[in-house]
N, C-alpha and C. Protein backbone atom coordinates (compact mmCIF):
# COMPACT_ATOMS: atom_id res chain seq x y z
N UNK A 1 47.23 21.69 2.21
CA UNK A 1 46.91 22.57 1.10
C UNK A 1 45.48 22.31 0.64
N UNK A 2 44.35 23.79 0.31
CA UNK A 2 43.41 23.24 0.22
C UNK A 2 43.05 22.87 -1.40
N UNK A 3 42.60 22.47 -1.98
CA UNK A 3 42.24 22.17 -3.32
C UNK A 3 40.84 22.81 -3.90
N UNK A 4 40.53 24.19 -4.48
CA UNK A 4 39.69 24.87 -5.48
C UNK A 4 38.93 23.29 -6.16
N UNK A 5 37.98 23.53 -6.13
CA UNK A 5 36.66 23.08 -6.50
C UNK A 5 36.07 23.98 -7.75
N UNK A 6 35.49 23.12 -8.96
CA UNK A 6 34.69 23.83 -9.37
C UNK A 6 33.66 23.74 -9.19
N UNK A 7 32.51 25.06 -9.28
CA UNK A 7 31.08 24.66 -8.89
C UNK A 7 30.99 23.46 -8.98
N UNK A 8 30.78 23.30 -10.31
CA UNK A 8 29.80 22.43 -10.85
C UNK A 8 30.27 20.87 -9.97
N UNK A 9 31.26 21.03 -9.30
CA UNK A 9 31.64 19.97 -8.64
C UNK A 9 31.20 19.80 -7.03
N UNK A 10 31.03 20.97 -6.93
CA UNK A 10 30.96 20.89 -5.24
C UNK A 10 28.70 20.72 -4.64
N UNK A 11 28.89 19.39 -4.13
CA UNK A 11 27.18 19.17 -3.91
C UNK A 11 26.26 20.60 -3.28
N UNK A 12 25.07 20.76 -3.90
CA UNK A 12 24.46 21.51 -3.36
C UNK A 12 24.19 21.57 -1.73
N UNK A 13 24.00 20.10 -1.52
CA UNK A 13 23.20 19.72 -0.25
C UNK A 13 24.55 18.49 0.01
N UNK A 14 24.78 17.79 1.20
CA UNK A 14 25.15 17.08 1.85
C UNK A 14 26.65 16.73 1.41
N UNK A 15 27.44 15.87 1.47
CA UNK A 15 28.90 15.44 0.98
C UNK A 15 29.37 14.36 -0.07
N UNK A 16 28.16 14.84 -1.28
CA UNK A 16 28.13 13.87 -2.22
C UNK A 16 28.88 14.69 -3.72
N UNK A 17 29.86 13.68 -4.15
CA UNK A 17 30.38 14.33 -5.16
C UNK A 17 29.41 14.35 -6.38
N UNK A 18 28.46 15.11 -6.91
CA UNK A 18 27.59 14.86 -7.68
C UNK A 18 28.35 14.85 -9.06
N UNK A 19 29.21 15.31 -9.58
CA UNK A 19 29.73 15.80 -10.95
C UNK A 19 30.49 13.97 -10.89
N UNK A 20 30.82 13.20 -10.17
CA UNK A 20 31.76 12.11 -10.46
C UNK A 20 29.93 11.01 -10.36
N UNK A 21 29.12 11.19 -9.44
CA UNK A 21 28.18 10.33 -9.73
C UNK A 21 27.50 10.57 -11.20
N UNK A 22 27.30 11.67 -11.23
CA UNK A 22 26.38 11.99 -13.21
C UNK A 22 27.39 11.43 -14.20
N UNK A 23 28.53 11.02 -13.82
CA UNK A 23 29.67 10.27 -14.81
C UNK A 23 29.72 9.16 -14.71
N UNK A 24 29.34 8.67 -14.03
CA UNK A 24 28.99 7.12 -13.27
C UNK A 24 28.33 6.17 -14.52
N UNK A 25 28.87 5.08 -15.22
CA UNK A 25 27.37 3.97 -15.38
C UNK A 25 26.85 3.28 -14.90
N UNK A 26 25.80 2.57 -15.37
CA UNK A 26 24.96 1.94 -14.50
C UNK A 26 25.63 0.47 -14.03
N UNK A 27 26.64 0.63 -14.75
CA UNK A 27 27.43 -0.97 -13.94
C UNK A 27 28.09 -0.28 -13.52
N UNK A 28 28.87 0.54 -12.91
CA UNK A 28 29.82 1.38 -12.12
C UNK A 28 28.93 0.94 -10.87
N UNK A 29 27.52 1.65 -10.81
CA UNK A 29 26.45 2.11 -9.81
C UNK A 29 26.53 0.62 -9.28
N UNK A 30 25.86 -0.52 -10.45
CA UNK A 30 25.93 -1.78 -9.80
C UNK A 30 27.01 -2.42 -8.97
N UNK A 31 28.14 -2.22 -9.92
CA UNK A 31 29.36 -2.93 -9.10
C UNK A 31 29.79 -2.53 -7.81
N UNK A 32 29.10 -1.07 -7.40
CA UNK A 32 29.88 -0.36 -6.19
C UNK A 32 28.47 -0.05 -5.20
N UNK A 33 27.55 -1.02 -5.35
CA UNK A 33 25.97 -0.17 -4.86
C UNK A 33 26.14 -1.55 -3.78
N UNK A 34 25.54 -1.13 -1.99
CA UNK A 34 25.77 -2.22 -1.27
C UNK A 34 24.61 -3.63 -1.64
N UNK A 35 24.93 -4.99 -1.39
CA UNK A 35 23.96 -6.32 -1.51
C UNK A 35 22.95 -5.92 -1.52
N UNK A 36 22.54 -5.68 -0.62
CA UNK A 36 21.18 -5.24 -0.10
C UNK A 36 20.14 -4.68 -1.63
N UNK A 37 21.09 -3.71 -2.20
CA UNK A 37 20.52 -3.00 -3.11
C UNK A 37 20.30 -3.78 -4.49
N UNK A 38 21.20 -5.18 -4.53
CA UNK A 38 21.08 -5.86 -5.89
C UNK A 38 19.54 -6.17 -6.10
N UNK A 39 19.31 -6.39 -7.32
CA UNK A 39 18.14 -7.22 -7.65
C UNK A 39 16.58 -6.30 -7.10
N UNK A 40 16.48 -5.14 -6.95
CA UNK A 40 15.60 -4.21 -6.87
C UNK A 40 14.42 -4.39 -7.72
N UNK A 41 13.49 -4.55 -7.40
CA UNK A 41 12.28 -4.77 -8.46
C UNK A 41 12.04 -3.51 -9.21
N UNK A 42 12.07 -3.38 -10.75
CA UNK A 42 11.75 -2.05 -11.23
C UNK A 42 10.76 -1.39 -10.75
N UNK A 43 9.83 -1.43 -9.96
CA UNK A 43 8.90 -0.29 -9.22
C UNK A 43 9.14 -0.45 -7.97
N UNK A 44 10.28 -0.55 -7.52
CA UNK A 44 10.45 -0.41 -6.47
C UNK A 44 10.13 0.99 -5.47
N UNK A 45 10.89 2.03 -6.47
CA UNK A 45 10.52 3.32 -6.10
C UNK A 45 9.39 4.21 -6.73
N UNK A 46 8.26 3.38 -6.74
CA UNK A 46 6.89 3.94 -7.04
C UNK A 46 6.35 4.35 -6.11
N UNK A 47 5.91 3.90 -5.19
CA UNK A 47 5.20 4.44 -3.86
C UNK A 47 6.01 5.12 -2.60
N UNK A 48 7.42 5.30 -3.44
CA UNK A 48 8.22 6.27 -2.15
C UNK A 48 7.72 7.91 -2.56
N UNK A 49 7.95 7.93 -1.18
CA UNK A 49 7.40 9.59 -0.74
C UNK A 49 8.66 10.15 -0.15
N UNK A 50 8.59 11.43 -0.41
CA UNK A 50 9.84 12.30 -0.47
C UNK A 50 9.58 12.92 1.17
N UNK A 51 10.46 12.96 1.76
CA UNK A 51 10.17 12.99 3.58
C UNK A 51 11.25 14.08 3.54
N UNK A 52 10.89 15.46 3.45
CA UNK A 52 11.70 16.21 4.02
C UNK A 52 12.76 16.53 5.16
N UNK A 53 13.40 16.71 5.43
CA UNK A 53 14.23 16.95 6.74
C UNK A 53 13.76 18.26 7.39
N UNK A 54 13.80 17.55 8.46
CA UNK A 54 12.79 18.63 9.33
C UNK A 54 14.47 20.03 10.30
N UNK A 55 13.94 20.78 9.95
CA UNK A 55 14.73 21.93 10.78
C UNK A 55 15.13 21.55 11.92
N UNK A 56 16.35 22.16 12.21
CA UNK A 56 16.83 21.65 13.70
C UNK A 56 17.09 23.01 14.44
N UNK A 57 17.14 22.98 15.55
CA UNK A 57 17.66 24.06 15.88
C UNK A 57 18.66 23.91 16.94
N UNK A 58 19.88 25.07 17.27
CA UNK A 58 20.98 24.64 17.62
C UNK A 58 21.22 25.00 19.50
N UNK A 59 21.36 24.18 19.99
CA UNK A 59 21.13 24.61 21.43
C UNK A 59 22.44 24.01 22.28
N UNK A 60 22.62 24.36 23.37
CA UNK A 60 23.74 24.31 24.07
C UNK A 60 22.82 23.32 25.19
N UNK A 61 23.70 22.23 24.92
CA UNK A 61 23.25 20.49 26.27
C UNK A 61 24.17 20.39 26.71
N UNK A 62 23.65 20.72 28.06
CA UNK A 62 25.04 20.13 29.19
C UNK A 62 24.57 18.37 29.59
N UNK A 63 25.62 17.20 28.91
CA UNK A 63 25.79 16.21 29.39
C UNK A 63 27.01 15.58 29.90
N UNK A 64 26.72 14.80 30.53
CA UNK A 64 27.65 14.09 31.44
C UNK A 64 28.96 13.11 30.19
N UNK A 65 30.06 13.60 30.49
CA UNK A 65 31.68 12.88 29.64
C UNK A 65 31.08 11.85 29.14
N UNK A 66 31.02 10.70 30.21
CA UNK A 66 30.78 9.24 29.48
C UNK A 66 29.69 9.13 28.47
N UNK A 67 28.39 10.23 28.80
CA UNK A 67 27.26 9.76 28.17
C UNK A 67 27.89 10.51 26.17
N UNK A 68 28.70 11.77 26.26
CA UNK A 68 28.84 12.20 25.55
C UNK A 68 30.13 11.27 24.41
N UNK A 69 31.52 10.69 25.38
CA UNK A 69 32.03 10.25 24.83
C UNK A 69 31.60 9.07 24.32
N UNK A 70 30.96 8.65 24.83
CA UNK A 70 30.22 7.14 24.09
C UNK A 70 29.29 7.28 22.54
N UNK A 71 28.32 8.67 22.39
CA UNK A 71 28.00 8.42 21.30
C UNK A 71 28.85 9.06 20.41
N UNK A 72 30.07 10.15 20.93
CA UNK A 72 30.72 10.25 19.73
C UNK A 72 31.59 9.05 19.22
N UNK A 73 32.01 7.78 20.24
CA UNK A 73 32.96 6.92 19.48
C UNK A 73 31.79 6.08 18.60
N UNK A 74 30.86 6.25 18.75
CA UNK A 74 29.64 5.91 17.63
C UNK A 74 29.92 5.74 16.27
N UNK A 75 30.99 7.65 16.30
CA UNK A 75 30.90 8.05 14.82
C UNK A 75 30.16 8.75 14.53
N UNK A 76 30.54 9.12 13.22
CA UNK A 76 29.72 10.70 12.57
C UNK A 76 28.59 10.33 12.78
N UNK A 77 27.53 11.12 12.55
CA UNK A 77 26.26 11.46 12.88
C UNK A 77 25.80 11.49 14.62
N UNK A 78 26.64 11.44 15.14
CA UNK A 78 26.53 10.91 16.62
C UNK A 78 25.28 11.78 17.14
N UNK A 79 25.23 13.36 16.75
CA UNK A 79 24.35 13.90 17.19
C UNK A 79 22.59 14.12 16.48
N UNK A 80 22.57 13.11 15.41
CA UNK A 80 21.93 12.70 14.99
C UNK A 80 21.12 11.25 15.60
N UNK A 81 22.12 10.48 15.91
CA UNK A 81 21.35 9.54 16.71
C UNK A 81 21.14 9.96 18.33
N UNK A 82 22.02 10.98 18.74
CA UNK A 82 21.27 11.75 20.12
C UNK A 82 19.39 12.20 19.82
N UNK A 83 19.43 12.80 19.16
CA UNK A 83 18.30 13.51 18.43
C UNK A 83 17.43 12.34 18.59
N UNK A 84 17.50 11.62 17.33
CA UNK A 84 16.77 10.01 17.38
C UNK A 84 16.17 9.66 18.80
N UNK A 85 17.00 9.41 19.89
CA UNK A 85 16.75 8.82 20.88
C UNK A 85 15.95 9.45 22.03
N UNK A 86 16.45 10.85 21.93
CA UNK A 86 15.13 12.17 22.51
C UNK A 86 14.15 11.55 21.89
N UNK A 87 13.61 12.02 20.44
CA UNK A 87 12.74 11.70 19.84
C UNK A 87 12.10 10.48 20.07
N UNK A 88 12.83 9.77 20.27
CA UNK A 88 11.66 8.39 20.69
C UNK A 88 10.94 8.33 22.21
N UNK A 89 11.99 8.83 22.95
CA UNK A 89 11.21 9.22 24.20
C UNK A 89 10.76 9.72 24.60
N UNK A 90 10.31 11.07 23.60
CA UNK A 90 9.33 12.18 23.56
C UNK A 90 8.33 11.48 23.18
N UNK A 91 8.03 10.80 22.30
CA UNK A 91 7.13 9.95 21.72
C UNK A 91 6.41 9.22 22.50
N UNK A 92 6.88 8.13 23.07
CA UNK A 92 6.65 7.63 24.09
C UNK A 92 5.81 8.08 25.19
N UNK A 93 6.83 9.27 25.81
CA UNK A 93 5.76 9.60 27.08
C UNK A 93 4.77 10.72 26.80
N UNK A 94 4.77 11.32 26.13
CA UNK A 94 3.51 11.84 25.34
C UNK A 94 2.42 11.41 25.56
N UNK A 95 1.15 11.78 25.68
CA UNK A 95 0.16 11.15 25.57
C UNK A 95 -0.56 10.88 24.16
N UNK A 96 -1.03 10.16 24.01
CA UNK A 96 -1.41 9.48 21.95
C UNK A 96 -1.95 10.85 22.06
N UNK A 97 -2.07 11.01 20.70
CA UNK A 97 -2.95 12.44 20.14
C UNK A 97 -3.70 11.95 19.94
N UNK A 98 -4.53 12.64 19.84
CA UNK A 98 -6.20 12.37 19.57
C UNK A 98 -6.12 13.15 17.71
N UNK A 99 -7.39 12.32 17.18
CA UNK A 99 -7.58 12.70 16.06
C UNK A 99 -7.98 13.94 15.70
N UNK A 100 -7.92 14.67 15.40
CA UNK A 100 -8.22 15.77 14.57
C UNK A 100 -9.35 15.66 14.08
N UNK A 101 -10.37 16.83 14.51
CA UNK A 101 -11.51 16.96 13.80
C UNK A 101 -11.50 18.08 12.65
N UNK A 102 -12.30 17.99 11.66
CA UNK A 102 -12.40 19.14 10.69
C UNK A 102 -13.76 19.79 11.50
N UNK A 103 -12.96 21.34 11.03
CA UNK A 103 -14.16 22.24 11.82
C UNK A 103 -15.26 22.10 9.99
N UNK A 104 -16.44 22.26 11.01
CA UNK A 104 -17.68 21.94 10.09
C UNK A 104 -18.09 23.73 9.52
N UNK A 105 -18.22 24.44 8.67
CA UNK A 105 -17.60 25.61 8.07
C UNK A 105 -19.18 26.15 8.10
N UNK A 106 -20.53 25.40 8.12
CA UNK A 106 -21.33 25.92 8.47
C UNK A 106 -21.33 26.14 10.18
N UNK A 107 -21.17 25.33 10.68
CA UNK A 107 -21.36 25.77 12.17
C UNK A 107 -19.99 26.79 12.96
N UNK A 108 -19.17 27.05 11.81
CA UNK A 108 -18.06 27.78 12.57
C UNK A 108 -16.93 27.47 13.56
């Protein structure tokens, strides 16, 4: 049976219950936030930069069972870390880019 949602409950973006986190306190946040995250220096998040997610687009890959069943027993995101791993080996064999010049606006 499915269960009605109200807006104001259901996340804009990704699978986060936002209406139960804005109800949250900050010892809720603490008591349930992983180690890693304790003891955060208050400017911690001063010099973070907001890194968009880049567009994907959706294509049909023919791969081989094992290679496929292996990153799905991974777990969710599986085709996310497929992606990842293209990506690094695109990287890789690429040749370095060269720097970028600014065109000089008197000479055209």
């Amino acid at each position: 049976m499915k269960l009605r949602q109200k807006l104001s409950d259901v996340p804009s973006q990704g699978r986060a219950n936002l209406a139960r986190l804005r109800a949250m306190t900050e010892e809720e946040i603490m008591r349930t936030s992983p180690p890693e995250l304790a003891n955060l220096p208050d400017d911690f998040w001063d010099s973070a930069v907001l890194v968009p997610p880049v567009p994907k687009q959706a294509i049909s890959l023919r791969v081989d069972d094992d290679v496929l069943d292996w990153f799905r027993k991974q777990g969710p995101g599986y085709q996310s870390r497929m992606n990842a791993i293209l990506r690094t080996y695109m990287e890789r064999m690429r040749p370095a880019k060269k720097p970028m010049r600014k065109k000089n606006k008197a000479r055209g």
